[in-house]
Protein backbone atom coordinates (compact mmCIF):
# COMPACT_ATOMS: atom_id res chain seq x y z
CA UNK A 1 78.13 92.17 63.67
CA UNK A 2 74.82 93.56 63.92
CA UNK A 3 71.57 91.87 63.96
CA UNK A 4 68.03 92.65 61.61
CA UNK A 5 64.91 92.21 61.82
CA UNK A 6 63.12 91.40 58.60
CA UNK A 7 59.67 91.79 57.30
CA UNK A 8 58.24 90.07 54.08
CA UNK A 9 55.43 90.19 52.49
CA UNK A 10 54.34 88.28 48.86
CA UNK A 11 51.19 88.86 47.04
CA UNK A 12 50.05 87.34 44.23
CA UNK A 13 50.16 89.77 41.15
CA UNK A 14 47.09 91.39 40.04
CA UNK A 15 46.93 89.50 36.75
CA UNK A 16 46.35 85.98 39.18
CA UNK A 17 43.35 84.57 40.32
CA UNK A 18 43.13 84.34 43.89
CA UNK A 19 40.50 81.65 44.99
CA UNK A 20 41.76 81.62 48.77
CA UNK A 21 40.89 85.51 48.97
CA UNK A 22 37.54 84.85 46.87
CA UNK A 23 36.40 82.52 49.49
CA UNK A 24 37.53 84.75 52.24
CA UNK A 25 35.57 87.43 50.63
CA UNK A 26 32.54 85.09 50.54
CA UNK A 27 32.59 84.31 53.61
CA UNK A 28 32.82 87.85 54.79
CA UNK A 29 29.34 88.47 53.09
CA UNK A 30 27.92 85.56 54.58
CA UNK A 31 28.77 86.75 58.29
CA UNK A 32 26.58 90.54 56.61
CA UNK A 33 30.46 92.29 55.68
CA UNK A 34 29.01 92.70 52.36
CA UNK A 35 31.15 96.31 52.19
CA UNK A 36 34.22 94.13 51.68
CA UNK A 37 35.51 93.29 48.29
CA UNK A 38 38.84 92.73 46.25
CA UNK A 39 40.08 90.31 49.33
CA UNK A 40 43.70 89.07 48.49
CA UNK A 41 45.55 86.66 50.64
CA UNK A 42 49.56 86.33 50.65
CA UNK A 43 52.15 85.43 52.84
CA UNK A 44 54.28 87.42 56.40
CA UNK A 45 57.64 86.02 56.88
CA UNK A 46 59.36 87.17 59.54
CA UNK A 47 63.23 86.59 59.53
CA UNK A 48 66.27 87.80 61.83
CA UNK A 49 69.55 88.21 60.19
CA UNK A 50 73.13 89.10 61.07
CA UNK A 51 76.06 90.96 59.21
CA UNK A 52 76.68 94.15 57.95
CA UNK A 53 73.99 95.53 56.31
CA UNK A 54 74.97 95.92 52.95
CA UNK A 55 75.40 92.04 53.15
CA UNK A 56 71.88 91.16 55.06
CA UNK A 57 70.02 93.47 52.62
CA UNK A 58 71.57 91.47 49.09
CA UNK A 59 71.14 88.13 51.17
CA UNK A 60 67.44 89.41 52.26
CA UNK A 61 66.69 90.34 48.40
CA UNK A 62 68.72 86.32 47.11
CA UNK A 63 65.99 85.29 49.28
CA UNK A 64 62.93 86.81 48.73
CA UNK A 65 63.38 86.50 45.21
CA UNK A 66 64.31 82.91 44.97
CA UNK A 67 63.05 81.05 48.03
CA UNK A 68 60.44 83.01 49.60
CA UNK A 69 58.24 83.79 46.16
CA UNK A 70 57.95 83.01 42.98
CA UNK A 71 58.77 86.33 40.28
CA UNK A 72 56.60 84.30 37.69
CA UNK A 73 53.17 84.72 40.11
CA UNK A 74 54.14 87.16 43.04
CA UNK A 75 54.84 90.29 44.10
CA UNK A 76 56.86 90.66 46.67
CA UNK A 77 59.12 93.57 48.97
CA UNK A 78 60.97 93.56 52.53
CA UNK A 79 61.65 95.68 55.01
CA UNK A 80 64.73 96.03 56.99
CA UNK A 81 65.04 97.27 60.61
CA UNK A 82 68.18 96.99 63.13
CA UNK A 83 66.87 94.23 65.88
């Protein structure tokens, strides 16, 4: 049995408002980063898994897909990397 390390990262989709990274970019200007625009702000989850791989990667996409995001809103991929 051999053990993964996965990566995952969910953005909202381009079509979404995102008022978190609006007042992230905000407050960038007000601290003079005024060079810095199109801020978006999503979500790292880190997991560790264990099985064949072929198994951890359809388990890792279940998931991302169902848990981890939400397809209506998000964006969202994975990597996959032996531990």
């Amino acid at each position: 049995m051999s053990t993964y390390k996965a990566k995952v990262f969910v953005t909202l989709k381009p079509s979404i408002l995102d008022p978190q990274g609006r007042t992230v970019e905000r407050a960038l200007s007000h601290l003079e980063h005024g060079n810095v625009s199109g801020v978006r702000v999503g979500k790292y989850i880190e997991l560790t898994l264990h099985g064949r791989r072929e198994d951890v990667e359809a388990q890792l996409r279940d998931i991302t897909e169902n848990v981890l995001s939400n397809p209506v809103m998000e964006d969202a991929h994975w990597e996959l990397e032996g531990a």
